[in-house]
C-alpha atoms as a PDB file:
ATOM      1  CA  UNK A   1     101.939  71.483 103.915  1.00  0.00           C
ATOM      2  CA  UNK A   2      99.851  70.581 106.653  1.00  0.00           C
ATOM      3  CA  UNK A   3      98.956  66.921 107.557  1.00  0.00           C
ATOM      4  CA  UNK A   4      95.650  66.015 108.813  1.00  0.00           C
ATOM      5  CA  UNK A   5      94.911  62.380 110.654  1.00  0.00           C
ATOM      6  CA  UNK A   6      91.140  61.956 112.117  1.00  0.00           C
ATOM      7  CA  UNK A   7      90.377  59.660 114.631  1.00  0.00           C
ATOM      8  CA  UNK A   8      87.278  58.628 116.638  1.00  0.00           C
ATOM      9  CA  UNK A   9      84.580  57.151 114.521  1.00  0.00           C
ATOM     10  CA  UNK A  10      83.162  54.357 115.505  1.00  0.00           C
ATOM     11  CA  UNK A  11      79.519  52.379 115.710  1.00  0.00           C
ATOM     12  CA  UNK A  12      76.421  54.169 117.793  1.00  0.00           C
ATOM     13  CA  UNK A  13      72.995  53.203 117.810  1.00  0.00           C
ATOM     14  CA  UNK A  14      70.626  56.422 116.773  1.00  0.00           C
ATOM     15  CA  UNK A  15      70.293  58.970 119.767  1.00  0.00           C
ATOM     16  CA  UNK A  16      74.102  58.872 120.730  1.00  0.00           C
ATOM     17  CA  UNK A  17      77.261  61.002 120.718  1.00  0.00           C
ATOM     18  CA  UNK A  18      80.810  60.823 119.367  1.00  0.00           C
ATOM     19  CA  UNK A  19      83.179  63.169 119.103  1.00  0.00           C
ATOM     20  CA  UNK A  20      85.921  63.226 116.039  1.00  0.00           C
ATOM     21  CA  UNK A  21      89.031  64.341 116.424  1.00  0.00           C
ATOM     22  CA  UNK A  22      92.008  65.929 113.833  1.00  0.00           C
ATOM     23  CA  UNK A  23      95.718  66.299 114.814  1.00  0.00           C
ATOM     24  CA  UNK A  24      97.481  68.512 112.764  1.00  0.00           C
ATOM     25  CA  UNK A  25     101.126  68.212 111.826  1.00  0.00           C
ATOM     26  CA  UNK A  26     101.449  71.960 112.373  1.00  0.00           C
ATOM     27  CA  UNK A  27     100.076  74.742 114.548  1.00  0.00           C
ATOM     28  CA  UNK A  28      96.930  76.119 112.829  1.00  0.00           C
ATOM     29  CA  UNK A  29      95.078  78.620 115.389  1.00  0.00           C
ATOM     30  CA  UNK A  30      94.969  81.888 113.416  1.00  0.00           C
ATOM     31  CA  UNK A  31      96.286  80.302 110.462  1.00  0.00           C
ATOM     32  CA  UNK A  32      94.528  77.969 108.829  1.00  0.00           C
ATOM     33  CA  UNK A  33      90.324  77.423 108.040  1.00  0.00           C
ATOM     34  CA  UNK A  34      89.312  74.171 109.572  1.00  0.00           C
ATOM     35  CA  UNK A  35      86.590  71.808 108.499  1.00  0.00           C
ATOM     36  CA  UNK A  36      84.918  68.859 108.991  1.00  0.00           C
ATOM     37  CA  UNK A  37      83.198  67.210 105.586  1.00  0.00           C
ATOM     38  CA  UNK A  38      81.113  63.953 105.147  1.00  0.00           C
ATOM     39  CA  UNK A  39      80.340  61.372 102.445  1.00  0.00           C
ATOM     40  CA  UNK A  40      78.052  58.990 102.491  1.00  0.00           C
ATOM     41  CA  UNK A  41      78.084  55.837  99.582  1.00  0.00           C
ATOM     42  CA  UNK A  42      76.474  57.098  96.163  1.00  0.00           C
ATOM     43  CA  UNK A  43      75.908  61.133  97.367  1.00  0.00           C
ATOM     44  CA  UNK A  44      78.430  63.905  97.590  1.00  0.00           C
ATOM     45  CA  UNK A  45      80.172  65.777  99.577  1.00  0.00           C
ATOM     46  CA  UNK A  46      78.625  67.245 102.169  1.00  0.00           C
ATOM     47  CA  UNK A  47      80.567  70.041 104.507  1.00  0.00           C
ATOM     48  CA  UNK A  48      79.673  69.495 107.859  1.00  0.00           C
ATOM     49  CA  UNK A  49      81.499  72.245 110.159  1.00  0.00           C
ATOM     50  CA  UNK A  50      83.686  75.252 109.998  1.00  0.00           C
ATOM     51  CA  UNK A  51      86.033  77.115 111.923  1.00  0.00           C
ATOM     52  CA  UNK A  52      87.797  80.457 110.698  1.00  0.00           C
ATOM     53  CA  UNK A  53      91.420  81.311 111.973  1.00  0.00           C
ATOM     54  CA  UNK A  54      89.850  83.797 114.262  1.00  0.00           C
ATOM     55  CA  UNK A  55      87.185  81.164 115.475  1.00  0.00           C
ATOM     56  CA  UNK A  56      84.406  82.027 113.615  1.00  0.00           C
ATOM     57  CA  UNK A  57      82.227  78.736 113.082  1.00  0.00           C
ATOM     58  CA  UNK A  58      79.757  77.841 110.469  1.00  0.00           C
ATOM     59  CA  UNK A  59      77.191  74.655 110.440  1.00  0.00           C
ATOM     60  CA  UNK A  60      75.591  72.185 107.689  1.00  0.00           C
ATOM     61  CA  UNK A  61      71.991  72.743 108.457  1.00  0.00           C
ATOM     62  CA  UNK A  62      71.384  68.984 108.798  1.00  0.00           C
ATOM     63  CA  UNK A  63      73.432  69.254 111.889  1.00  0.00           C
ATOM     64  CA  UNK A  64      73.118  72.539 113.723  1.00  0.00           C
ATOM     65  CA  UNK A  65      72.184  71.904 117.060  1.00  0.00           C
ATOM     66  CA  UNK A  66      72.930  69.070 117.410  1.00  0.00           C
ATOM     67  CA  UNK A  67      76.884  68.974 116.094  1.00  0.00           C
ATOM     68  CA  UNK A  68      79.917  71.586 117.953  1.00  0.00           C
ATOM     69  CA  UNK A  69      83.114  72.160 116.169  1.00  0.00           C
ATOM     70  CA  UNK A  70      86.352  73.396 118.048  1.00  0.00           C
ATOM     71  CA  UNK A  71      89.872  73.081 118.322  1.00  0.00           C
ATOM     72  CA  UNK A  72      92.482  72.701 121.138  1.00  0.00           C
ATOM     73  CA  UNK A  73      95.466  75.326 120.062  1.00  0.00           C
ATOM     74  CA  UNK A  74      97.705  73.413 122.371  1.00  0.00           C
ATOM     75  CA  UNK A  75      97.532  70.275 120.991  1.00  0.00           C
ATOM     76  CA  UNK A  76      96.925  71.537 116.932  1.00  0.00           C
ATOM     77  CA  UNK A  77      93.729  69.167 117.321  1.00  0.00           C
ATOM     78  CA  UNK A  78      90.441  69.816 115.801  1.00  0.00           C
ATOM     79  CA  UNK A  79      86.955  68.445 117.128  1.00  0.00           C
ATOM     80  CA  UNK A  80      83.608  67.355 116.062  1.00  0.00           C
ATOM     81  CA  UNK A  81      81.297  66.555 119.083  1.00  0.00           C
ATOM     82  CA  UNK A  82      78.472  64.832 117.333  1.00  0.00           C
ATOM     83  CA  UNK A  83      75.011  64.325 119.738  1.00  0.00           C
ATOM     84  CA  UNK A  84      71.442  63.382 119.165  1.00  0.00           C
ATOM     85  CA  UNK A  85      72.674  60.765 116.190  1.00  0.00           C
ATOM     86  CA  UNK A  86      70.757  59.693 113.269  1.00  0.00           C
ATOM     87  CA  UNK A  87      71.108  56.505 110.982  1.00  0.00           C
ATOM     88  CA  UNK A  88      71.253  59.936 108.117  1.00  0.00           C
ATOM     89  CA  UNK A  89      74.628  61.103 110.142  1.00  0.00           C
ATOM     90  CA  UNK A  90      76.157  57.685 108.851  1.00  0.00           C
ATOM     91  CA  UNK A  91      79.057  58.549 106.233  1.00  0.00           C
ATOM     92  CA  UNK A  92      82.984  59.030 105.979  1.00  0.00           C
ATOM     93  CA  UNK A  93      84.077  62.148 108.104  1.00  0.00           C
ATOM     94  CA  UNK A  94      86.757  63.617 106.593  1.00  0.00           C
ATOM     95  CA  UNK A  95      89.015  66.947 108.049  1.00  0.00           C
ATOM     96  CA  UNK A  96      90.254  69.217 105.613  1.00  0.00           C
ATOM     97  CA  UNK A  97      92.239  72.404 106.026  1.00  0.00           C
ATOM     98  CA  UNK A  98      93.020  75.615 103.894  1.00  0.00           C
ATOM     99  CA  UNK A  99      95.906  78.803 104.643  1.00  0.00           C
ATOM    100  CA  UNK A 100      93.663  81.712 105.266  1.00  0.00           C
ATOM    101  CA  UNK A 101      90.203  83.192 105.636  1.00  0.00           C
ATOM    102  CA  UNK A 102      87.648  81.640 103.253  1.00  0.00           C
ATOM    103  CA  UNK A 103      84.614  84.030 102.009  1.00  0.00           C
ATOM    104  CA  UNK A 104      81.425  82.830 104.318  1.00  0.00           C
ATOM    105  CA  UNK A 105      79.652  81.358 101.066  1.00  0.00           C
ATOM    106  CA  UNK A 106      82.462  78.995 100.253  1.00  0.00           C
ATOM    107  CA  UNK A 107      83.109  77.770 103.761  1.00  0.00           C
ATOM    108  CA  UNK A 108      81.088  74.214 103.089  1.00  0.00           C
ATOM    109  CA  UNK A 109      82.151  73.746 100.109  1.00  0.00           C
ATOM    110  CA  UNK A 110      85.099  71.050  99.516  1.00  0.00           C
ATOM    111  CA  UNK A 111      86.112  72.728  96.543  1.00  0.00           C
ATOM    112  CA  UNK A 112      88.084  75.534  98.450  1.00  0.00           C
ATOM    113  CA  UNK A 113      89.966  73.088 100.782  1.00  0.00           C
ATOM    114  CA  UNK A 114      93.696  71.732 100.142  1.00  0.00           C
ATOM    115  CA  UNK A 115      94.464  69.981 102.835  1.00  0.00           C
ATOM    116  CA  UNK A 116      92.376  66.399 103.430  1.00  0.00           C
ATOM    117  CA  UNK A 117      92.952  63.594 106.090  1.00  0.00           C
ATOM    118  CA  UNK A 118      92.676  59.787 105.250  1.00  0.00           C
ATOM    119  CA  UNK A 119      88.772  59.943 107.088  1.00  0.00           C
ATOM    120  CA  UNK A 120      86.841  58.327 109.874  1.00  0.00           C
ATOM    121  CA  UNK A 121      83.669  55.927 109.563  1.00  0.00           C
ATOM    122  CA  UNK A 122      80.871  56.787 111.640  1.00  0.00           C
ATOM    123  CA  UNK A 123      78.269  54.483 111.427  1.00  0.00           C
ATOM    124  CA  UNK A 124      74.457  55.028 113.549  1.00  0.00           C
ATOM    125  CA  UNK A 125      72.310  51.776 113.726  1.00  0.00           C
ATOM    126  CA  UNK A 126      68.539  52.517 114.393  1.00  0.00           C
END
């Protein structure tokens, strides 16, 4: 099974940019559904970003436009370049991973995922 370890969260004040990343253990271009999830305390899960085996990527509408998803093949890293921050952004950012295509109405949903690293705090101060 695939291991997932994010990295990259951090403190911002409202207006600014990080960008998440998540080494896998194993090569996952054209293999495996990416995503990037969030929780903040008290509400659920909330999926974030996608990216298909073939490359294909979905957005949360809370953060299209201003949030890119990608992944380096080389390095079996995934990425979430977050810009244009909001105190709403602040939650746990968690990767998560599946073996396959996923239909396009499941791909934000947490449900369909198997594969989950430890998470990353992002907090945005206003």
């Amino acid at each position: 099974q695939v291991h997932l370890v994010e990295s990259g969260g951090g403190s911002v004040q409202s207006g600014g940019s990080l960008r998440l990343s998540c080494a896998a253990s194993e090569y996952i271009d054209g293999i495996y559904s990416m995503a990037w999830f969030r929780q903040a305390p008290g509400k659920e899960r909330e999926g974030v970003a996608t990216i298909t085996p073939a490359g294909t990527v979905n957005y949360g509408h809370s953060v299209e436009d201003r949030f890119i998803i990608s992944r380096d093949t080389a390095k079996n890293t995934l990425y979430l370049q977050m810009s244009s921050l909001e105190p709403a952004d602040t939650a746990m950012y968690y990767c998560a991973a599946r073996k396959g295509s996923i239909a396009w109405s499941a791909r934000l949903m947490s449900t369909v995922y198997d594969y989950w690293g430890q998470g990353t705090q992002v907090t945005v101060s206003s």
